[in-house]
Protein backbone atom coordinates (compact mmCIF):
# COMPACT_ATOMS: atom_id res chain seq x y z
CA UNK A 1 0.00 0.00 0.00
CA UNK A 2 1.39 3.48 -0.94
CA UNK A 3 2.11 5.53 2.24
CA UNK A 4 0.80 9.55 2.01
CA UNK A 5 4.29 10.75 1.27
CA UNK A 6 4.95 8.20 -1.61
CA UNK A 7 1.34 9.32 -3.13
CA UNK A 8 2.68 12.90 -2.62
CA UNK A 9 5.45 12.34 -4.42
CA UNK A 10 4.03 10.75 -7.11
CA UNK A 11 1.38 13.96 -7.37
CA UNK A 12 4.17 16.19 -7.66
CA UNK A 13 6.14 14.33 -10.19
CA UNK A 14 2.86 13.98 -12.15
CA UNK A 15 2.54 18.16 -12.41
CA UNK A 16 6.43 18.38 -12.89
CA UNK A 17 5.89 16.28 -16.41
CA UNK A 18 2.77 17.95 -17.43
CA UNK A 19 4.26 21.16 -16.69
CA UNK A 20 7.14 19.95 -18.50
CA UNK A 21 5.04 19.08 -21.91
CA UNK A 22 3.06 22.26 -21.78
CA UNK A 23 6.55 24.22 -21.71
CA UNK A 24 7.93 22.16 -24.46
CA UNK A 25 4.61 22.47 -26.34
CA UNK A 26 4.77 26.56 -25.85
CA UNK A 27 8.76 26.40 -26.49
CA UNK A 28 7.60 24.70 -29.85
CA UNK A 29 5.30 27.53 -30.66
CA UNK A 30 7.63 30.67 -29.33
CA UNK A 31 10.39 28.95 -31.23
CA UNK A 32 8.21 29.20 -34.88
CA UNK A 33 6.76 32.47 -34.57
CA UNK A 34 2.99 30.56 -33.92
CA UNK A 35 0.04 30.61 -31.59
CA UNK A 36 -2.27 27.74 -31.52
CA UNK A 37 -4.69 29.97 -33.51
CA UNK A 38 -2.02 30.73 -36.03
CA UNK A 39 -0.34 27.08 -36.35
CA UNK A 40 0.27 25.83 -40.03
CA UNK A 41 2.03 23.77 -42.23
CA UNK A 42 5.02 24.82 -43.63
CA UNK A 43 3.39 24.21 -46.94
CA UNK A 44 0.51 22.70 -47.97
CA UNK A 45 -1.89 22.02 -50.96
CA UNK A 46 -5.28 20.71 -51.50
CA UNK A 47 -6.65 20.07 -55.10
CA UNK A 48 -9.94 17.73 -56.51
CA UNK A 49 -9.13 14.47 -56.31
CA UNK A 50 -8.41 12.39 -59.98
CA UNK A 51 -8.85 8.96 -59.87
CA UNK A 52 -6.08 7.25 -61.29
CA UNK A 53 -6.48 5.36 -64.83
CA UNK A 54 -6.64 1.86 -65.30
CA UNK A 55 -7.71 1.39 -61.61
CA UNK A 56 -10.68 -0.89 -61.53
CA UNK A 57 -10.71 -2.95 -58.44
CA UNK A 58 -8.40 -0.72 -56.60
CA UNK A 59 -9.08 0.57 -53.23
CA UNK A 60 -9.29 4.10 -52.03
CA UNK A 61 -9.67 5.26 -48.60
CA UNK A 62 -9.88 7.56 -45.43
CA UNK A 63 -6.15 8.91 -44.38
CA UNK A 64 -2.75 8.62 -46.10
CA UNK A 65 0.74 8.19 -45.50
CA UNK A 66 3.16 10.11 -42.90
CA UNK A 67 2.79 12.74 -40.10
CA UNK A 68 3.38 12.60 -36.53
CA UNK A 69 4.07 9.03 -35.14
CA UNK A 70 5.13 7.75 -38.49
CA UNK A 71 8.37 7.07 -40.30
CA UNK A 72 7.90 10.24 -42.21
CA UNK A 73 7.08 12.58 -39.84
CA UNK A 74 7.49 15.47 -41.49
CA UNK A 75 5.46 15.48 -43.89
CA UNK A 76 1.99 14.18 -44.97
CA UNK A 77 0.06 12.85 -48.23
CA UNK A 78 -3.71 11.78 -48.05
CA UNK A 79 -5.11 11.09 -51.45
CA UNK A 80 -9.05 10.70 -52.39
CA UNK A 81 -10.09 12.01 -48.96
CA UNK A 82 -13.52 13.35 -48.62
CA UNK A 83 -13.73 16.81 -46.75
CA UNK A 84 -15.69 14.42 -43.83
CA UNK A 85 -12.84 12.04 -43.12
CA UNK A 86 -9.86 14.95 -42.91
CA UNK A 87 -12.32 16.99 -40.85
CA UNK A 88 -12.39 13.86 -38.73
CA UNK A 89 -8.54 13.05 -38.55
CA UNK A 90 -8.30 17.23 -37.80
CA UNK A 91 -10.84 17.21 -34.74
CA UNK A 92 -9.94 13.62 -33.69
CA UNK A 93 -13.93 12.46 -34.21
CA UNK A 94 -15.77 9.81 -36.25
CA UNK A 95 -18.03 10.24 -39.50
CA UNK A 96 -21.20 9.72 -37.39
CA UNK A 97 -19.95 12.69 -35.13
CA UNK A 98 -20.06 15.19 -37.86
CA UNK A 99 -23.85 17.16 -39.26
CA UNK A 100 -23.29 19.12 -42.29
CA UNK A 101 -23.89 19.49 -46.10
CA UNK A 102 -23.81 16.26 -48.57
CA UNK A 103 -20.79 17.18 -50.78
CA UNK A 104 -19.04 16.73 -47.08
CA UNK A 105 -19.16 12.68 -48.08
CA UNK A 106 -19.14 13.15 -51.74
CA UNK A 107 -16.13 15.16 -52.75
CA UNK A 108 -12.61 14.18 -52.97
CA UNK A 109 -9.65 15.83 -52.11
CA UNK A 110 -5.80 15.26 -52.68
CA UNK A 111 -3.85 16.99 -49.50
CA UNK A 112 -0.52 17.15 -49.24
CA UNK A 113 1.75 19.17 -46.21
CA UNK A 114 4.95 19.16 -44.84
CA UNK A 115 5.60 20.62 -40.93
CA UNK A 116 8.85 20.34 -38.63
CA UNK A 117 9.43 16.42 -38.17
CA UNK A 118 9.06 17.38 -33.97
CA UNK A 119 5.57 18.36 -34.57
CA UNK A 120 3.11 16.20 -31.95
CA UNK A 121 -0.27 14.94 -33.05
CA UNK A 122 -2.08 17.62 -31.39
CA UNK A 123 -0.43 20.27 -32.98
CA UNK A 124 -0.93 18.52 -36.34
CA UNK A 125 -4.90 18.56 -35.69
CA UNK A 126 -4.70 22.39 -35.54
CA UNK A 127 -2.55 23.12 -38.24
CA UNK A 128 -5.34 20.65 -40.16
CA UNK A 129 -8.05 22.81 -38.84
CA UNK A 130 -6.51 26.13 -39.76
CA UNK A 131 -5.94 24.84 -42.97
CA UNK A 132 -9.32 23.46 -43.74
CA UNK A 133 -10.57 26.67 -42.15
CA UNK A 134 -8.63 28.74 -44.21
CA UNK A 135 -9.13 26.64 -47.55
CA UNK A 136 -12.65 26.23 -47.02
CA UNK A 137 -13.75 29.20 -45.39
CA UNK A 138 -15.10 26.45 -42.63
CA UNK A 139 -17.27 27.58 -39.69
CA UNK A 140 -18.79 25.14 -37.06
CA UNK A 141 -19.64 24.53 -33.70
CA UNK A 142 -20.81 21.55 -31.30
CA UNK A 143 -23.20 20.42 -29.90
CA UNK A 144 -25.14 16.85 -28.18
CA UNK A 145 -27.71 14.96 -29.06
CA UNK A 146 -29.12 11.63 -27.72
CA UNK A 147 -29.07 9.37 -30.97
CA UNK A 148 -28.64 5.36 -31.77
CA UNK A 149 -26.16 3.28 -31.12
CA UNK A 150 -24.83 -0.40 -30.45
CA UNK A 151 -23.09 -2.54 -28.10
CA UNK A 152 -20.99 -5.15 -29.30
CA UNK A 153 -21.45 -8.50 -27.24
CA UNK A 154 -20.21 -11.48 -27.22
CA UNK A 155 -22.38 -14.03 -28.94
CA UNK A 156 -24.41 -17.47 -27.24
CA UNK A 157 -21.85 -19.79 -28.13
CA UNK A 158 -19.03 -17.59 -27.63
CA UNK A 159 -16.24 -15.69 -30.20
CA UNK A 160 -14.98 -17.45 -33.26
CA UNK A 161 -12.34 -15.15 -33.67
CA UNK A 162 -8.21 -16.70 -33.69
CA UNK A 163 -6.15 -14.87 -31.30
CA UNK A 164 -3.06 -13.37 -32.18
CA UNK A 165 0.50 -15.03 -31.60
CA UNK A 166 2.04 -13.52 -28.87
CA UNK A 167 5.90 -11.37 -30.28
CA UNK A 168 7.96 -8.79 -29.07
CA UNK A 169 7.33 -5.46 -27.80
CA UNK A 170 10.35 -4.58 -30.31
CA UNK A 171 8.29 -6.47 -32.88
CA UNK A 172 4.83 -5.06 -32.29
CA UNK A 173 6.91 -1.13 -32.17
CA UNK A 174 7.31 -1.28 -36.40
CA UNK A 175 4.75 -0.27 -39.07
CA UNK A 176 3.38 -3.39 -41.09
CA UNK A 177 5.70 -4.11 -44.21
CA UNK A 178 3.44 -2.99 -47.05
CA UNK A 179 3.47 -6.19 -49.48
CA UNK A 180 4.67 -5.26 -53.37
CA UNK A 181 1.19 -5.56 -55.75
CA UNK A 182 0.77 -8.07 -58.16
CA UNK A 183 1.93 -7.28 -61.86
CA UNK A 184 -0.90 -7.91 -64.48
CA UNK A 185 -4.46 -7.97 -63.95
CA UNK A 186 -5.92 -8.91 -60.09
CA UNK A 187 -6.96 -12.53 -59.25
CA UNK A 188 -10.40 -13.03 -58.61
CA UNK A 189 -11.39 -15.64 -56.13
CA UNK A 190 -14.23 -17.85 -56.43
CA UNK A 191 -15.92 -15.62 -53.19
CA UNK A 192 -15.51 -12.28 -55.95
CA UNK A 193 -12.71 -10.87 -53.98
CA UNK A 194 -9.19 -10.14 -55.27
CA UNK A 195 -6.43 -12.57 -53.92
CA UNK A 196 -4.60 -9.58 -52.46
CA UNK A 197 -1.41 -10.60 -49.68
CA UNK A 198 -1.73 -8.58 -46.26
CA UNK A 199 0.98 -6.70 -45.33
CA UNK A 200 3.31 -8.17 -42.77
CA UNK A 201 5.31 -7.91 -39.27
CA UNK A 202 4.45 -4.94 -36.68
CA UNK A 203 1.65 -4.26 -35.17
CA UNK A 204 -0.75 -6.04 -37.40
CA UNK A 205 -3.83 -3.34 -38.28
CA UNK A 206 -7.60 -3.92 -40.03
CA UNK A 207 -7.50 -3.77 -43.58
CA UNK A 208 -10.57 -3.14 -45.75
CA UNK A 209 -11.34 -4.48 -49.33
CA UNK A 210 -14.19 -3.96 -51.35
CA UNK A 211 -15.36 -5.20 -54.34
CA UNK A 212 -18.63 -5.75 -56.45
CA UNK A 213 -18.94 -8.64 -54.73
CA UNK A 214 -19.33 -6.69 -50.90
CA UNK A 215 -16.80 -5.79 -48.53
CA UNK A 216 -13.75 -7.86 -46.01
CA UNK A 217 -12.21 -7.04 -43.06
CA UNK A 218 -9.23 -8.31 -42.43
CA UNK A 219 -7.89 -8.06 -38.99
CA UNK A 220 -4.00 -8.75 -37.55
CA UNK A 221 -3.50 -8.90 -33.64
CA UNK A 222 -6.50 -6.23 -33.44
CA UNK A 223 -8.31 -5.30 -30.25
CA UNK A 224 -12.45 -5.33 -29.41
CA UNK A 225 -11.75 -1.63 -28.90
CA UNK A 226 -9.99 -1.13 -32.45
CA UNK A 227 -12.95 -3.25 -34.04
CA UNK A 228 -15.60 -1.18 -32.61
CA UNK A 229 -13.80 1.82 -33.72
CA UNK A 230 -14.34 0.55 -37.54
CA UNK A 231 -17.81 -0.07 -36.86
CA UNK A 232 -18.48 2.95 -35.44
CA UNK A 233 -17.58 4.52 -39.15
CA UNK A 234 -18.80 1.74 -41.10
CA UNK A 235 -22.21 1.74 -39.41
CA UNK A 236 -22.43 5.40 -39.08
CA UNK A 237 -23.76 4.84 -35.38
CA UNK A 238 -20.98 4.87 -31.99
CA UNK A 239 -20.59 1.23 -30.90
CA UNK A 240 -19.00 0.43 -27.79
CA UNK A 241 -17.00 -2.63 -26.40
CA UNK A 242 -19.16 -5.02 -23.63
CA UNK A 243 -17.37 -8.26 -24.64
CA UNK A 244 -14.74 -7.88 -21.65
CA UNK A 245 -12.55 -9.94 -24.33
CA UNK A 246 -8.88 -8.53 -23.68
CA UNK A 247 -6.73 -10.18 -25.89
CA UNK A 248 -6.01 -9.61 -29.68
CA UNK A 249 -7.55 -11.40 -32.18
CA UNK A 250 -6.88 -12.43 -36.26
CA UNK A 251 -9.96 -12.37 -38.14
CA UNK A 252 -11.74 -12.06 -41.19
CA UNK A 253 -15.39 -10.17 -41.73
CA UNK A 254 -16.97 -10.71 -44.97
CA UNK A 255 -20.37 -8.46 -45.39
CA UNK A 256 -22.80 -6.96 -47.77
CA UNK A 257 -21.95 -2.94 -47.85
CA UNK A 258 -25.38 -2.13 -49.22
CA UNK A 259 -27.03 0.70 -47.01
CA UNK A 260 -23.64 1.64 -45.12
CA UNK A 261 -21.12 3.98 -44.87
CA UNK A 262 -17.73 2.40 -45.67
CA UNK A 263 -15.05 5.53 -45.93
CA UNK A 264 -13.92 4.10 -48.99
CA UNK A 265 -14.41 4.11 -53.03
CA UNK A 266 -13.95 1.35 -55.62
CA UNK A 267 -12.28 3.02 -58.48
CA UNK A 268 -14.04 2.23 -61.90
CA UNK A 269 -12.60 1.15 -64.96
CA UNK A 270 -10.25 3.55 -67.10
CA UNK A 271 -11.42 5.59 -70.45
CA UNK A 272 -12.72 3.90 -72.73
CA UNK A 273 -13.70 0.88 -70.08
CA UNK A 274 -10.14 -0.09 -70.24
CA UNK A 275 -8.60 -1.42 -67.20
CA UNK A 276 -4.60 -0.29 -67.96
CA UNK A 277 -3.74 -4.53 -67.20
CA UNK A 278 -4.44 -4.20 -63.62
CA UNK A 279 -8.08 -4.27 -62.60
CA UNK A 280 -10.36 -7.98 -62.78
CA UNK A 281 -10.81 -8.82 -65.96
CA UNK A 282 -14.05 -10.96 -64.91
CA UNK A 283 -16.30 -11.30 -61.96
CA UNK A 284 -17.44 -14.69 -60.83
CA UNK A 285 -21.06 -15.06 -60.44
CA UNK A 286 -21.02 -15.42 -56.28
CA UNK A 287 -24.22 -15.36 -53.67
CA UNK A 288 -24.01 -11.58 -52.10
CA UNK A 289 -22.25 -11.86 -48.73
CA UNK A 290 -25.07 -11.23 -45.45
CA UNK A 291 -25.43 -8.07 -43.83
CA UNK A 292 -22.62 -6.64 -41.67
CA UNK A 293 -25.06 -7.63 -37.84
CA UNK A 294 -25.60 -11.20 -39.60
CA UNK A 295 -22.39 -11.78 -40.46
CA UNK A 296 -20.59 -11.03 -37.11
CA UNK A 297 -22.72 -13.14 -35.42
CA UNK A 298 -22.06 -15.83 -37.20
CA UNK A 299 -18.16 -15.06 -38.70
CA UNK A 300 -17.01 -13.44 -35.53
CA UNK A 301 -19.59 -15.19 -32.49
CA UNK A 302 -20.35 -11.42 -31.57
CA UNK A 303 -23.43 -9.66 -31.68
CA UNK A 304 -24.86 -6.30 -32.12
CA UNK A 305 -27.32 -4.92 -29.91
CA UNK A 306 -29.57 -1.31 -29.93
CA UNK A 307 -29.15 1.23 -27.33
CA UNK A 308 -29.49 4.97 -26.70
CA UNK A 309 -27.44 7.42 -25.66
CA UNK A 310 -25.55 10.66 -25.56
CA UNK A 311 -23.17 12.10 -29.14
CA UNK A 312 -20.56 15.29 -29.06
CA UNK A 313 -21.74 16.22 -32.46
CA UNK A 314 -19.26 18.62 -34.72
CA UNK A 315 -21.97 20.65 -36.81
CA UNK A 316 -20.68 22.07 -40.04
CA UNK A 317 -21.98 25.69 -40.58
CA UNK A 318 -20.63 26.82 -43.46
CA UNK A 319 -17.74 25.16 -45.95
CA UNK A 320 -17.21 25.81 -49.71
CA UNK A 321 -17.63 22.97 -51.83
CA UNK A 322 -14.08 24.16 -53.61
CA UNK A 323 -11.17 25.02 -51.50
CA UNK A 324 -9.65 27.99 -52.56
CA UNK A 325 -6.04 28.20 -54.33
CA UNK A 326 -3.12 26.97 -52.99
């Protein structure tokens, strides 16, 4: 049992280090000429998004590559985002969290910054608000509402899911090695899914693929917490963990995306309905996967149930469907 002078120890250590961060975060700032008001990239640009040609099959989604925490912290590039998803990396919120015009799902950006490689996550968020502010001429505030949502239980005859073999904290430290793509056009399985390889190592992650043929979820050494996380944005509703399942699981979630919001866009064929030799050149005829409660009962031995309750919405006022010039 701590005695009263360990615990006040420990308290004053505790204000020491957050006095500590909130010098080094205000050093930061003094040292660039910035307030948190005026905090911005060193450069930046944001332009429509193109799709690429000959990219039938391929998979575009929510976020991008680099930024704080990665191996290329100083700088970032997130292509085919819609305004909704970088407005929810910038406040640190999900889709279902934000109330504002349509084009917010529908239009896609190209975004690319670079900042001081020392710059922390939460001074990335504002630098991505000022911007979006600034490009967008973006007003909002917040507000709560009691809305939907789910809890995601453990099923009657218990999970189905694999866990994860236990490796090294060294191990579980590095990003997932990206595998190479395949050259030529993409393998179709006999489920109408592309035999695509995971990537490898590290922490594992949950990868999403889409196709005619529905959506998968692949999961590597994944938590219930991170899983109800991608829920949360593929169902459009918050869903929170009751499974009081602690370890990390492998698994696959195969589902019908009909109805839902999925973050993500399955490029079409090229001009002229060309595929540039890398999309399918033929989809299987395949029985449409079940809906996404269906299918984690009985793919994952979990189960979704209704509930009520309290949402922090972020309420879009005002944003220009086209950002201004860079």
């Amino acid at each position: 049992m701590l005695t009263k002078r360990t615990r006040t120890r420990q308290t004053q250590k505790h204000m020491r280090t957050r006095k500590l961060l909130a010098l080094t975060g205000v050093t930061y700032l003094l040292a660039h000429g910035q307030t948190p008001e005026k905090l911005s990239f060193d450069a930046a640009a944001i332009k429509p998004f193109t799709p690429p040609t000959g990219s039938r099959g391929m998979i575009m989604g929510r976020g991008g590559r680099g930024g704080p925490g990665s191996s290329d912290p100083g700088r970032i590039h997130y292509p085919a985002n819609t305004l909704k998803s970088l407005l929810t990396i910038a406040y640190d919120v999900k889709d279902f969290q934000i109330s504002g015009p349509g084009f917010l799902d529908t239009e896609r950006f190209d975004i690319q910054a670079t900042m001081p490689p020392e710059t922390t996550k939460e001074q990335f968020r504002i630098m991505l608000q000022n911007l979006l502010a600034e490009r967008f001429k973006l007003t909002l505030h917040r507000e709560t509402k009691e809305l939907p949502m789910y809890s995601l239980v453990v099923g009657k005859n218990g999970p189905k899911m694999k866990e994860s073999a236990e490796i090294s904290a060294e191990e579980e430290a590095k990003d997932p090695t990206p595998p190479p793509l395949p050259n030529g056009p993409l393998k179709i399985g006999p489920d109408g899914f592309p035999n695509l390889p995971l990537p490898s190592g590290g922490r594992g992650g949950l990868f999403i693929m889409m196709s005619p043929a529905g959506a998968r979820l692949m999961a590597q050494r994944q938590t219930m917490q991170q899983l109800t996380e991608r829920l949360s944005t593929t169902l459009s509703k918050p869903v929170t963990d009751a499974t009081e399942l602690k370890a990390k699981y492998d698994f696959t979630l195969t589902f019908s995306m009909e109805g839902l919001n999925n973050g993500m866009m399955l490029l079409g064929p090229g001009p002229g309905g060309g595929d540039g030799g890398r999309g399918p050149r033929e989809m299987p005829d395949v029985e449409p996967p079940q809906n996404i409660f269906a299918a984690i009962q009985s793919q994952l031995g979990l189960k979704l149930e209704a509930k009520k309750g309290n949402v922090d919405l972020l309420v879009i006022d005002h944003a220009e469907k086209t950002p201004t010039e860079n």
